[in-house]
Every structure is written in C-alpha cells, then in structure tokens.
PDB file of N, CA and C in Angstrom:
ATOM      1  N   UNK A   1     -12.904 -33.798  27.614  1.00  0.00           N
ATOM      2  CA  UNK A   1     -13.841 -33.870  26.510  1.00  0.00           C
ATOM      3  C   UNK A   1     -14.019 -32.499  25.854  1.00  0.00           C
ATOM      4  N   UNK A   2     -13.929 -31.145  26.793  1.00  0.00           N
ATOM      5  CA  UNK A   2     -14.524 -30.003  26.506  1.00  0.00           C
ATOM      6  C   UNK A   2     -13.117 -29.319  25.380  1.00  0.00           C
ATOM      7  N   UNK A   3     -11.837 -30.116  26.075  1.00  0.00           N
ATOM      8  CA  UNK A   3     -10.509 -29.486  25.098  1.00  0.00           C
ATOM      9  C   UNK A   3     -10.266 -30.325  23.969  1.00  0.00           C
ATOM     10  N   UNK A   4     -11.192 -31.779  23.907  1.00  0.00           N
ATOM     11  CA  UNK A   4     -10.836 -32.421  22.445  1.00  0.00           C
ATOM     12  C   UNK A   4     -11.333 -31.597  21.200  1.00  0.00           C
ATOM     13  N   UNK A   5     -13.118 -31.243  22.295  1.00  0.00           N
ATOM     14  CA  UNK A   5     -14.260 -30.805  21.068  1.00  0.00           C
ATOM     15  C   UNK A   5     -13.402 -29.197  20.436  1.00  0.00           C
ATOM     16  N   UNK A   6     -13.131 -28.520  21.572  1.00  0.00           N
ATOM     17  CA  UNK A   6     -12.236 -27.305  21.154  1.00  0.00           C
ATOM     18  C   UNK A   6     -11.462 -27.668  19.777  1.00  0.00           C
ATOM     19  N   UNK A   7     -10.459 -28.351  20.082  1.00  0.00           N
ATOM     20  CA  UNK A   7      -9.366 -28.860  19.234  1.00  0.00           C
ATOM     21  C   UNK A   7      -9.654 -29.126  17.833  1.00  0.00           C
ATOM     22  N   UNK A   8     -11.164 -29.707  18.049  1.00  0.00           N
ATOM     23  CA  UNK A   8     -11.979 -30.344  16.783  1.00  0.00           C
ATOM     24  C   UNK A   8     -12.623 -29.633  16.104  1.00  0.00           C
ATOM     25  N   UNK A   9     -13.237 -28.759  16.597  1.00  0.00           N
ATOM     26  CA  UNK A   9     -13.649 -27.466  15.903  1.00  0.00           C
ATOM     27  C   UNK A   9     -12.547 -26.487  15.528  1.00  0.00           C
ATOM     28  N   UNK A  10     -11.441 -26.478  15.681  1.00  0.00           N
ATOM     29  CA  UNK A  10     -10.642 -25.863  15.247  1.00  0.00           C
ATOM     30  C   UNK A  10     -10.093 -26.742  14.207  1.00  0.00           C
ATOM     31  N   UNK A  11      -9.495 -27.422  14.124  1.00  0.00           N
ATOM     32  CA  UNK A  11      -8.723 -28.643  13.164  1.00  0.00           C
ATOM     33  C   UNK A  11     -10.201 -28.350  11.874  1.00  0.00           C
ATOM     34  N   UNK A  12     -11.264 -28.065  12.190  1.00  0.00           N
ATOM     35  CA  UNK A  12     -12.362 -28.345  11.107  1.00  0.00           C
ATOM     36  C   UNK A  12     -12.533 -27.333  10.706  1.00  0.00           C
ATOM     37  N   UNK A  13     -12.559 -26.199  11.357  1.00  0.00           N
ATOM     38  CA  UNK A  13     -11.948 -25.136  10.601  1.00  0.00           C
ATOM     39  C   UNK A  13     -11.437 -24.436   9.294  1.00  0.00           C
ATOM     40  N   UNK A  14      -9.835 -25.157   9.480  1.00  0.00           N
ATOM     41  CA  UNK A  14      -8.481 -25.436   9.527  1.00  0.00           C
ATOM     42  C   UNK A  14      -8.554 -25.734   8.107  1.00  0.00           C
ATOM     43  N   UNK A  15      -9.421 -26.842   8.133  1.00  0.00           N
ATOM     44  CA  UNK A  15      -9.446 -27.896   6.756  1.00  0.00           C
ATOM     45  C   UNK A  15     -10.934 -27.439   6.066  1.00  0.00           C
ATOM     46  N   UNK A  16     -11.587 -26.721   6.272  1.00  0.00           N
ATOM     47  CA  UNK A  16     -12.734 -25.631   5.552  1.00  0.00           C
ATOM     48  C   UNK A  16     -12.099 -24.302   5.006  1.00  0.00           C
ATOM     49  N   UNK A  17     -10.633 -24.169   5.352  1.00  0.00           N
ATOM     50  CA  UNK A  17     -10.694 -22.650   4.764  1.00  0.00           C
ATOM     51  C   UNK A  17      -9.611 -22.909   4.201  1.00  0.00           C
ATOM     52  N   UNK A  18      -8.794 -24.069   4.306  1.00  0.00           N
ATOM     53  CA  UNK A  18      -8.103 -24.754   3.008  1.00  0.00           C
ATOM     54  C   UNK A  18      -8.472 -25.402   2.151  1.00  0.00           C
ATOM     55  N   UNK A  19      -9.973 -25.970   2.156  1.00  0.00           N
ATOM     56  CA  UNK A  19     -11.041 -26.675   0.782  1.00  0.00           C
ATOM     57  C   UNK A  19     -11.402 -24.954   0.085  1.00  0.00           C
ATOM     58  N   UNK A  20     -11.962 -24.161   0.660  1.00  0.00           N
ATOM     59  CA  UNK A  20     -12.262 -22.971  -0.105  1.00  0.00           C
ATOM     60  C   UNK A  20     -10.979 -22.519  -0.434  1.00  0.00           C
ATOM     61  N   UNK A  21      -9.890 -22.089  -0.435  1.00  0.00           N
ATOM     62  CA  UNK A  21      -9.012 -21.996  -1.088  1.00  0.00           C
ATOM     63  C   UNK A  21      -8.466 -21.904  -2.333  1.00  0.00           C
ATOM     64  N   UNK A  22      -8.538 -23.812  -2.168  1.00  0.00           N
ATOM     65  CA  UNK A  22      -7.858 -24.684  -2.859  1.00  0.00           C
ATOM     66  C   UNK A  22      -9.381 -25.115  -4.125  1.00  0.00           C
ATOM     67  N   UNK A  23     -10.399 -24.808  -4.155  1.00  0.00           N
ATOM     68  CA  UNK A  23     -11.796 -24.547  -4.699  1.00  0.00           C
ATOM     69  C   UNK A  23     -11.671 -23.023  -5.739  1.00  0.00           C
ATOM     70  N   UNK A  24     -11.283 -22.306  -4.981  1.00  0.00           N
ATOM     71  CA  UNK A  24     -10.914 -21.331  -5.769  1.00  0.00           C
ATOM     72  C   UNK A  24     -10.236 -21.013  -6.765  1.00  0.00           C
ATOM     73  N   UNK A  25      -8.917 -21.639  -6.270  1.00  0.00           N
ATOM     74  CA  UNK A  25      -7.971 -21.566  -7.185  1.00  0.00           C
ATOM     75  C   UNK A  25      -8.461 -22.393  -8.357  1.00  0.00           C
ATOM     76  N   UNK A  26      -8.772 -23.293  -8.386  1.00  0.00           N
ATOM     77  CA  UNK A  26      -9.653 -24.254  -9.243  1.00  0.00           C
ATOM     78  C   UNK A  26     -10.430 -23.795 -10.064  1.00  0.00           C
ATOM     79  N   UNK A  27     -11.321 -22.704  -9.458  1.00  0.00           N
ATOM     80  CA  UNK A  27     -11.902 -21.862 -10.469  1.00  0.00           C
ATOM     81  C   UNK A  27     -11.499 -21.049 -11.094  1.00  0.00           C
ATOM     82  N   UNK A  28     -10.240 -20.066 -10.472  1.00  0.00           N
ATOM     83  CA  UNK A  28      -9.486 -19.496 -11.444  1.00  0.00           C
ATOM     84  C   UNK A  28      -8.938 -19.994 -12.757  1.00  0.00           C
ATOM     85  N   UNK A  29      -8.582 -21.138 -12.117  1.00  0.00           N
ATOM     86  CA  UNK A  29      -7.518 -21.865 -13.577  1.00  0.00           C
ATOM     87  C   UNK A  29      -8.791 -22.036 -14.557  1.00  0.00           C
ATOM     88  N   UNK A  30      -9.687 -22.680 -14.274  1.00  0.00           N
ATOM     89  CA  UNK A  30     -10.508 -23.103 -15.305  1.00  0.00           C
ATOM     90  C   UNK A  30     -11.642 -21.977 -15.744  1.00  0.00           C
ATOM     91  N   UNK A  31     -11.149 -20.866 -15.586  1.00  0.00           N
ATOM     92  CA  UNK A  31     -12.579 -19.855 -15.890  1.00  0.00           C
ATOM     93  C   UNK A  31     -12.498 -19.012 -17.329  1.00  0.00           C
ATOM     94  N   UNK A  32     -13.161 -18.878 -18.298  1.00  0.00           N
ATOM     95  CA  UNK A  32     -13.364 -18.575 -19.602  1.00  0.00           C
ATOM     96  C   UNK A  32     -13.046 -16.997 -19.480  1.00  0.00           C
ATOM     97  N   UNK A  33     -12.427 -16.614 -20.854  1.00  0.00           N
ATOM     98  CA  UNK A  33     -11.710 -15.324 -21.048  1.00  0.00           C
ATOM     99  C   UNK A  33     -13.115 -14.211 -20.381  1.00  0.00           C
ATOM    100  N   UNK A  34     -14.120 -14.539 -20.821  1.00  0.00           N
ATOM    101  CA  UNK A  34     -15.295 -14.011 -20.395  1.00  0.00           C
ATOM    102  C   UNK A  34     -15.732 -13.607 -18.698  1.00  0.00           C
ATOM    103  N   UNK A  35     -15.212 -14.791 -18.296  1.00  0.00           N
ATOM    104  CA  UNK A  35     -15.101 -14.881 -17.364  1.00  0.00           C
ATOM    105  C   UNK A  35     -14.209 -13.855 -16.414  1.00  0.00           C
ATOM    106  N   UNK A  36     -12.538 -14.068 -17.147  1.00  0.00           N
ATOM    107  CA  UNK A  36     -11.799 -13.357 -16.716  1.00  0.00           C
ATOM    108  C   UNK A  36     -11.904 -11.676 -16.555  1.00  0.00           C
ATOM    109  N   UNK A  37     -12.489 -11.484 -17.640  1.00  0.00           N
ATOM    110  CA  UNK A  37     -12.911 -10.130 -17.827  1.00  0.00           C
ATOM    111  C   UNK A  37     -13.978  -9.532 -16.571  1.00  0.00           C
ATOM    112  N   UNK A  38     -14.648 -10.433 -16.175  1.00  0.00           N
ATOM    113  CA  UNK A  38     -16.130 -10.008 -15.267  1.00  0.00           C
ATOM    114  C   UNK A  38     -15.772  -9.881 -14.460  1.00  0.00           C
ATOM    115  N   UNK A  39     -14.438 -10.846 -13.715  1.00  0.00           N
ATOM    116  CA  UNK A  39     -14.091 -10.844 -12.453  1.00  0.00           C
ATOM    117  C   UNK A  39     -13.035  -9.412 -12.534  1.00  0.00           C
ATOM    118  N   UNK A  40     -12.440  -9.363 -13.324  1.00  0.00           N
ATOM    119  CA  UNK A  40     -11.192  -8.259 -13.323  1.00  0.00           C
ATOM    120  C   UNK A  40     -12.113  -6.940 -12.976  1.00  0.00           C
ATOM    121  N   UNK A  41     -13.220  -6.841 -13.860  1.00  0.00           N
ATOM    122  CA  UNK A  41     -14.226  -5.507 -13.526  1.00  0.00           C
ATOM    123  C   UNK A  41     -15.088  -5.150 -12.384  1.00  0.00           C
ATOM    124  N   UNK A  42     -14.988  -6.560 -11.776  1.00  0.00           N
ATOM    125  CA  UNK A  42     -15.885  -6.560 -10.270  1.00  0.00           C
ATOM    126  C   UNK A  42     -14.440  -6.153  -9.560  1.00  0.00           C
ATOM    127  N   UNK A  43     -13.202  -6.631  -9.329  1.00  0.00           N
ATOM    128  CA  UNK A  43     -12.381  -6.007  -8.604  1.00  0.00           C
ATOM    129  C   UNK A  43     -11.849  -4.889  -8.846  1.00  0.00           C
ATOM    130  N   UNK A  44     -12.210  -4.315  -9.405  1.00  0.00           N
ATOM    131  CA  UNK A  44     -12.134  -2.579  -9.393  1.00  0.00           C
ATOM    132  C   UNK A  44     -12.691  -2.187  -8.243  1.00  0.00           C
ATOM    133  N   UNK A  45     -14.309  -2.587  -8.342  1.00  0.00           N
ATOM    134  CA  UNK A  45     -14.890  -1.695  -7.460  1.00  0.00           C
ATOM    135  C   UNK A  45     -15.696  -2.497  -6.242  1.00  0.00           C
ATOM    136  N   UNK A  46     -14.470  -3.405  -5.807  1.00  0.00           N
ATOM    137  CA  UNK A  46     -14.684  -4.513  -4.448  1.00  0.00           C
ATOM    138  C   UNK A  46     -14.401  -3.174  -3.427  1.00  0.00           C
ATOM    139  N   UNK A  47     -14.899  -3.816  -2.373  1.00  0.00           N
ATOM    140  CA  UNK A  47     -15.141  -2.967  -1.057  1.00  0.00           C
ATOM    141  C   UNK A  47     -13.494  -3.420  -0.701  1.00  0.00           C
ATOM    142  N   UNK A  48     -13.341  -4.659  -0.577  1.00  0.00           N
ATOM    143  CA  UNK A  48     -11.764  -5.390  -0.559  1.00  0.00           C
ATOM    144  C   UNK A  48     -10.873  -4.141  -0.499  1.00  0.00           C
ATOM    145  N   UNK A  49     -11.205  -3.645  -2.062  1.00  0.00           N
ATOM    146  CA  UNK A  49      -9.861  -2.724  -2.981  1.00  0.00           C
ATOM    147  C   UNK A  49      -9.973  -0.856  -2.360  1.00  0.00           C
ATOM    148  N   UNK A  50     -11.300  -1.151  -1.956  1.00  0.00           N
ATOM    149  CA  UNK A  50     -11.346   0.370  -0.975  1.00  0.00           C
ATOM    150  C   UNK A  50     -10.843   0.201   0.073  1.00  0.00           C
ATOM    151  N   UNK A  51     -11.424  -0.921   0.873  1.00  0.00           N
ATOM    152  CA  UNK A  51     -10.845  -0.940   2.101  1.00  0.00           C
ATOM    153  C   UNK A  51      -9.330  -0.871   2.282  1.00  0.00           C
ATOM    154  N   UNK A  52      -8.646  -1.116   1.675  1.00  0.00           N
ATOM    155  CA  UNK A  52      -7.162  -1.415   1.794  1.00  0.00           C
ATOM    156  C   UNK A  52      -6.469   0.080   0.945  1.00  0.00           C
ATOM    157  N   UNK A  53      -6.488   0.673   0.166  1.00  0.00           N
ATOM    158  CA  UNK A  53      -6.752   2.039  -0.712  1.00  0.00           C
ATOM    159  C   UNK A  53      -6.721   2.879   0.539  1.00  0.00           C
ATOM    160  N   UNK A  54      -7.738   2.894   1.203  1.00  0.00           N
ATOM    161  CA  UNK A  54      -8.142   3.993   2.337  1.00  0.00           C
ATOM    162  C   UNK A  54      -7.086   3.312   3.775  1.00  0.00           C
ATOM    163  N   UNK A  55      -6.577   2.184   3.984  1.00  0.00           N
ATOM    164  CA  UNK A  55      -6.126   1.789   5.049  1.00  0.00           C
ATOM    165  C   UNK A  55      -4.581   2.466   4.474  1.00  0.00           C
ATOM    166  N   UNK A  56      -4.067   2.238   3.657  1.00  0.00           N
ATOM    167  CA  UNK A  56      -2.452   2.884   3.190  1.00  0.00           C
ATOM    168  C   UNK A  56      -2.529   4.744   3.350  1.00  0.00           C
ATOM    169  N   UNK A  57      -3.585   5.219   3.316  1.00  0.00           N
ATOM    170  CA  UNK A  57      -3.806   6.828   3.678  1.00  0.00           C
ATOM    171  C   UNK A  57      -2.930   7.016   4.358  1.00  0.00           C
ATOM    172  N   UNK A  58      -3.828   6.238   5.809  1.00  0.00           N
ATOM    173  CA  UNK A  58      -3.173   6.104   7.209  1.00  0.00           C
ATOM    174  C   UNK A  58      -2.501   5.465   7.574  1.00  0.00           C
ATOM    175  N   UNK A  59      -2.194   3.973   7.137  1.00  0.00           N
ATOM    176  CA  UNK A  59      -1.074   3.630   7.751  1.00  0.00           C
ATOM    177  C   UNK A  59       0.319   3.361   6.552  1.00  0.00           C
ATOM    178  N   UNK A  60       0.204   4.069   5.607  1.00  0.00           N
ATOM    179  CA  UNK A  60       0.982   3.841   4.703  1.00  0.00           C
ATOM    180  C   UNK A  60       2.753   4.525   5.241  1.00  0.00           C
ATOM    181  N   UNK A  61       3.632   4.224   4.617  1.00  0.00           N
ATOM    182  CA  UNK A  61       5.102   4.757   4.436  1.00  0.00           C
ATOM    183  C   UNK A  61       4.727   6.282   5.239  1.00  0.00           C
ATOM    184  N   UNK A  62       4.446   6.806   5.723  1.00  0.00           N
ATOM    185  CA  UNK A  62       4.628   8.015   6.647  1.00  0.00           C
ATOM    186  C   UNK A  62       5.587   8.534   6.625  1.00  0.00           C
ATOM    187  N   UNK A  63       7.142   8.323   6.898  1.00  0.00           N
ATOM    188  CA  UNK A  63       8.438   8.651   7.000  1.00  0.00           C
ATOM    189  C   UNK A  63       9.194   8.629   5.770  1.00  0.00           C
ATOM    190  N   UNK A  64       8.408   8.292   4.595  1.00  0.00           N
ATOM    191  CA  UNK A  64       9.165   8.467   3.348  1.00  0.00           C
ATOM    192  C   UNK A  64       8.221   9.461   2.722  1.00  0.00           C
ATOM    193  N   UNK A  65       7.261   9.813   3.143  1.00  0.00           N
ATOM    194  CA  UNK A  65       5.557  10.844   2.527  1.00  0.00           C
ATOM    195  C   UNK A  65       6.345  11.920   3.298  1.00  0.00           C
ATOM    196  N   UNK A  66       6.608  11.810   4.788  1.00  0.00           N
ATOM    197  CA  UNK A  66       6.875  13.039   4.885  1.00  0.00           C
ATOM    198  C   UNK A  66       8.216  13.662   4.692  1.00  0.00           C
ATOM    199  N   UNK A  67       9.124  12.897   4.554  1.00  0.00           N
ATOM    200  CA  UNK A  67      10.516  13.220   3.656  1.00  0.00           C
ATOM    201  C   UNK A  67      10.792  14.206   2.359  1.00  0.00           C
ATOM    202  N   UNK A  68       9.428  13.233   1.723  1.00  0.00           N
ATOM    203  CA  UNK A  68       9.188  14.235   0.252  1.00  0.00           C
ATOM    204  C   UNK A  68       8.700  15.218   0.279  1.00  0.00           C
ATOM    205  N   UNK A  69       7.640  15.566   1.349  1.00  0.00           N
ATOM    206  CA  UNK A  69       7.167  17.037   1.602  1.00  0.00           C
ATOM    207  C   UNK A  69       8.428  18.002   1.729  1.00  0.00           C
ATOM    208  N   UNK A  70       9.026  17.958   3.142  1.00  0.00           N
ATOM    209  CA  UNK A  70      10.157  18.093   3.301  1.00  0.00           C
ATOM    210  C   UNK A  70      11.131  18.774   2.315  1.00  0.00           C
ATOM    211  N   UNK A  71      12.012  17.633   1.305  1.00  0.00           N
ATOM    212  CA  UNK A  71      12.785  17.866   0.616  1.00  0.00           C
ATOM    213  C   UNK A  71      12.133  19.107  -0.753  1.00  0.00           C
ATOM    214  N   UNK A  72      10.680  18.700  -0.647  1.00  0.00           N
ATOM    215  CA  UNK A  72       9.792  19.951  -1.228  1.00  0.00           C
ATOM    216  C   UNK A  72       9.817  21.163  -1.157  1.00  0.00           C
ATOM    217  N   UNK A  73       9.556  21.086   0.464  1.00  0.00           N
ATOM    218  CA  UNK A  73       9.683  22.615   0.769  1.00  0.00           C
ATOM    219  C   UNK A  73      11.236  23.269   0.987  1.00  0.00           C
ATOM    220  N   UNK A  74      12.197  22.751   1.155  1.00  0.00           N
ATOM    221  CA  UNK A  74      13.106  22.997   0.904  1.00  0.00           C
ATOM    222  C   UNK A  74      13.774  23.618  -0.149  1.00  0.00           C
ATOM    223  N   UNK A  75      13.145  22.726  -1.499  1.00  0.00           N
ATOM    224  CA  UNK A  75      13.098  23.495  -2.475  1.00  0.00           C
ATOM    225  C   UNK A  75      13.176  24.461  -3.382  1.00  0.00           C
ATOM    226  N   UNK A  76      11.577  24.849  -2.736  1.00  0.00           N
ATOM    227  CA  UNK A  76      11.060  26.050  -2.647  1.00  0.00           C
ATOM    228  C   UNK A  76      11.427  27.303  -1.882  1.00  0.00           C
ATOM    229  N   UNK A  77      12.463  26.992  -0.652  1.00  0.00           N
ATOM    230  CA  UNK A  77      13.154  28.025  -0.010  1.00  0.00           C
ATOM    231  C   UNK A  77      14.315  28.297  -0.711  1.00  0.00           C
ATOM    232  N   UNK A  78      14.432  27.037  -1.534  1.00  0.00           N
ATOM    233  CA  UNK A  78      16.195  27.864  -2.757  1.00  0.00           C
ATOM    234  C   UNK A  78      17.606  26.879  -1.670  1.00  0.00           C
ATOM    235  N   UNK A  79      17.233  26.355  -0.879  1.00  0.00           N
ATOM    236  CA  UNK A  79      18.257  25.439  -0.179  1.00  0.00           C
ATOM    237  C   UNK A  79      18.588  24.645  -1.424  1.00  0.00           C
ATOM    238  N   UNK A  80      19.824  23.923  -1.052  1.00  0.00           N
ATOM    239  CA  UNK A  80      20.106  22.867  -2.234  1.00  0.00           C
ATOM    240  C   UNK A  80      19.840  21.637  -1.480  1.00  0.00           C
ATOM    241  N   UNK A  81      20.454  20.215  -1.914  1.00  0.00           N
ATOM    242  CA  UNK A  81      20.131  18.810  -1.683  1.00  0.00           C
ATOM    243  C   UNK A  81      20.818  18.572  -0.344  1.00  0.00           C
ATOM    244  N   UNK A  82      21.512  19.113   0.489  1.00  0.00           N
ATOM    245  CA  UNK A  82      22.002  19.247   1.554  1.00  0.00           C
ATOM    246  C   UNK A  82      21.305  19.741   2.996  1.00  0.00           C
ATOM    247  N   UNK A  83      20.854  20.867   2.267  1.00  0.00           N
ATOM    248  CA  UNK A  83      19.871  21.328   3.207  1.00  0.00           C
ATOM    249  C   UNK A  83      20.021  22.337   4.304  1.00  0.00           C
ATOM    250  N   UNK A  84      21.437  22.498   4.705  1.00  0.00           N
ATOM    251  CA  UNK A  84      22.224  23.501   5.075  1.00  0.00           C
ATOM    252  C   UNK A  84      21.480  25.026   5.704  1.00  0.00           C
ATOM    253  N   UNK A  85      22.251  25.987   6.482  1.00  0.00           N
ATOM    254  CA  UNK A  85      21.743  26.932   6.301  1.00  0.00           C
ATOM    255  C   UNK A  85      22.675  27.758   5.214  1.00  0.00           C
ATOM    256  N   UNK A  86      23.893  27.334   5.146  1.00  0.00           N
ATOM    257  CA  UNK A  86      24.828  28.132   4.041  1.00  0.00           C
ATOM    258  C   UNK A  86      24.802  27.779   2.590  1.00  0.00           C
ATOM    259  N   UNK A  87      23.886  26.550   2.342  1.00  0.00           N
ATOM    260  CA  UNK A  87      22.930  26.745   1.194  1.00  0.00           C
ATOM    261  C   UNK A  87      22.067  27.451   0.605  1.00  0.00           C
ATOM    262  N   UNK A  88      21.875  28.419   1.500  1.00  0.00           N
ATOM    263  CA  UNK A  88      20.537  29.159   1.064  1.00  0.00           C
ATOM    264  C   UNK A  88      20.704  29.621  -0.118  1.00  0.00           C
ATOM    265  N   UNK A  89      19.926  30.340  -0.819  1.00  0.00           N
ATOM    266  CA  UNK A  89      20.059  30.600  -2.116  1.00  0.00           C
ATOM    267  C   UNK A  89      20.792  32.291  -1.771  1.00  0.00           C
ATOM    268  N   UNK A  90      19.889  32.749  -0.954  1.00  0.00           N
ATOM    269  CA  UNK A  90      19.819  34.281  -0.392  1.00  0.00           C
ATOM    270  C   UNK A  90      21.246  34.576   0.034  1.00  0.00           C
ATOM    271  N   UNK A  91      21.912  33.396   0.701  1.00  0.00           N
ATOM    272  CA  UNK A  91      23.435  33.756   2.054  1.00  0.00           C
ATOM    273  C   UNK A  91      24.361  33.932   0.436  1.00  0.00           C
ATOM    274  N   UNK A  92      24.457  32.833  -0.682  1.00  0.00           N
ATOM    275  CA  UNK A  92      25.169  32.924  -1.270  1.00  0.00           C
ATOM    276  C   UNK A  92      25.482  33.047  -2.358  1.00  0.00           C
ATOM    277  N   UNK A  93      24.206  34.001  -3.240  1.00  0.00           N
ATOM    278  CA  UNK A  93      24.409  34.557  -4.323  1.00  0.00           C
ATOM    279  C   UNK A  93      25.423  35.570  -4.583  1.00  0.00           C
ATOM    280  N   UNK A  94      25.856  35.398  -5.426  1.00  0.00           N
ATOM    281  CA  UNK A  94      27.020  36.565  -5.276  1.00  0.00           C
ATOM    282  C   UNK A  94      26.506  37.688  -6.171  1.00  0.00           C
ATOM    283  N   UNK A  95      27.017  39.140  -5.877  1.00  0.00           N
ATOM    284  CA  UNK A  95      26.349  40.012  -6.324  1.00  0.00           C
ATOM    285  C   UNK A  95      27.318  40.666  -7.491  1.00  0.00           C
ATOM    286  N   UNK A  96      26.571  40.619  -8.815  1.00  0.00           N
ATOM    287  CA  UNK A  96      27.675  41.224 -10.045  1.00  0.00           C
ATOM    288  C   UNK A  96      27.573  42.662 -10.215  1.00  0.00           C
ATOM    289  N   UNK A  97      28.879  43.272 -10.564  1.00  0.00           N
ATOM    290  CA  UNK A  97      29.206  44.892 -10.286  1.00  0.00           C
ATOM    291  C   UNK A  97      28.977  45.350 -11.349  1.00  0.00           C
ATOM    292  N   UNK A  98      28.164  46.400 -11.614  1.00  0.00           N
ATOM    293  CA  UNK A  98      27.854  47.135 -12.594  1.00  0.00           C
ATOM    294  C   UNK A  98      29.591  47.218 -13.554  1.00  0.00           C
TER     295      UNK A  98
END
C-alpha cells in the first residue's frame, strides 16, 4: 500500500508540472504585444538570469578562458603563434649594420 501511495504521489506530480508547462506555453502564445514587452523587461532583472550569469563565472569554459589568457601573455612576451622558445622576439631579431 505504502509503494502504490509512493508511486501515486509521484505519477501526480509528474502530471502537475506538465499541466504548468503546457499552461504556460498557452500563455505565451496568446499574450498581447504589451504584454510581451513586460515580460521581456522583468527578465532582465529575474534572479533566474543572475543566478545562472554568476554560475558560468565559475563553472563556465575554464580551459578555453584560460587558453586566451595564455595565448595573451604570450603575446606580450613577442613569442609568435607557436609559442616556441626560438620564437622569441629577443633570440631572433636580427641586428642591421651601420
């Protein structure tokens, strides 16, 4: 009895957060340009759009963020796209004779 009621409260669930959904979407389709506008300006500044904003900080692409630093500072040392030490800018400028 105790694993039907389980089952049943789950299955009811199940079919409550597919009526809100499917309710929603409903309201989207049918909501006035006015409308559209109010909602577009409330999701700017949803907690939703922070929360997830601030979650990519930290768990965002890491290994391609720090690549670009990287290929940055490289840069800035005069290395070329290789990265080399016989790239340097310094090993292989050549020096012109008076």
């Amino acid at each position: 009895m105790g694993e039907a009621l389980a089952w049943l409260i789950a299955i009811v669930i199940i079919v409550l957060l597919l009526w809100t959904v499917s309710r929603e979407n409903d309201r989207k389709r049918r909501r006035s340009s006015q409308e559209y506008e109010r909602d577009v300006a409330e999701s700017r500044s949803s907690m939703l759009r922070a929360g997830m904003l601030e979650l990519d900080k930290f768990a965002g692409n890491t290994t391609n963020k720090r690549a670009a630093v990287e290929y940055l500072r490289d840069e800035e040392q005069g290395q070329t796209k290789t990265g080399g030490k016989d790239d340097d800018k310094e090993r292989t400028e050549v020096e012109e004779r008076p």
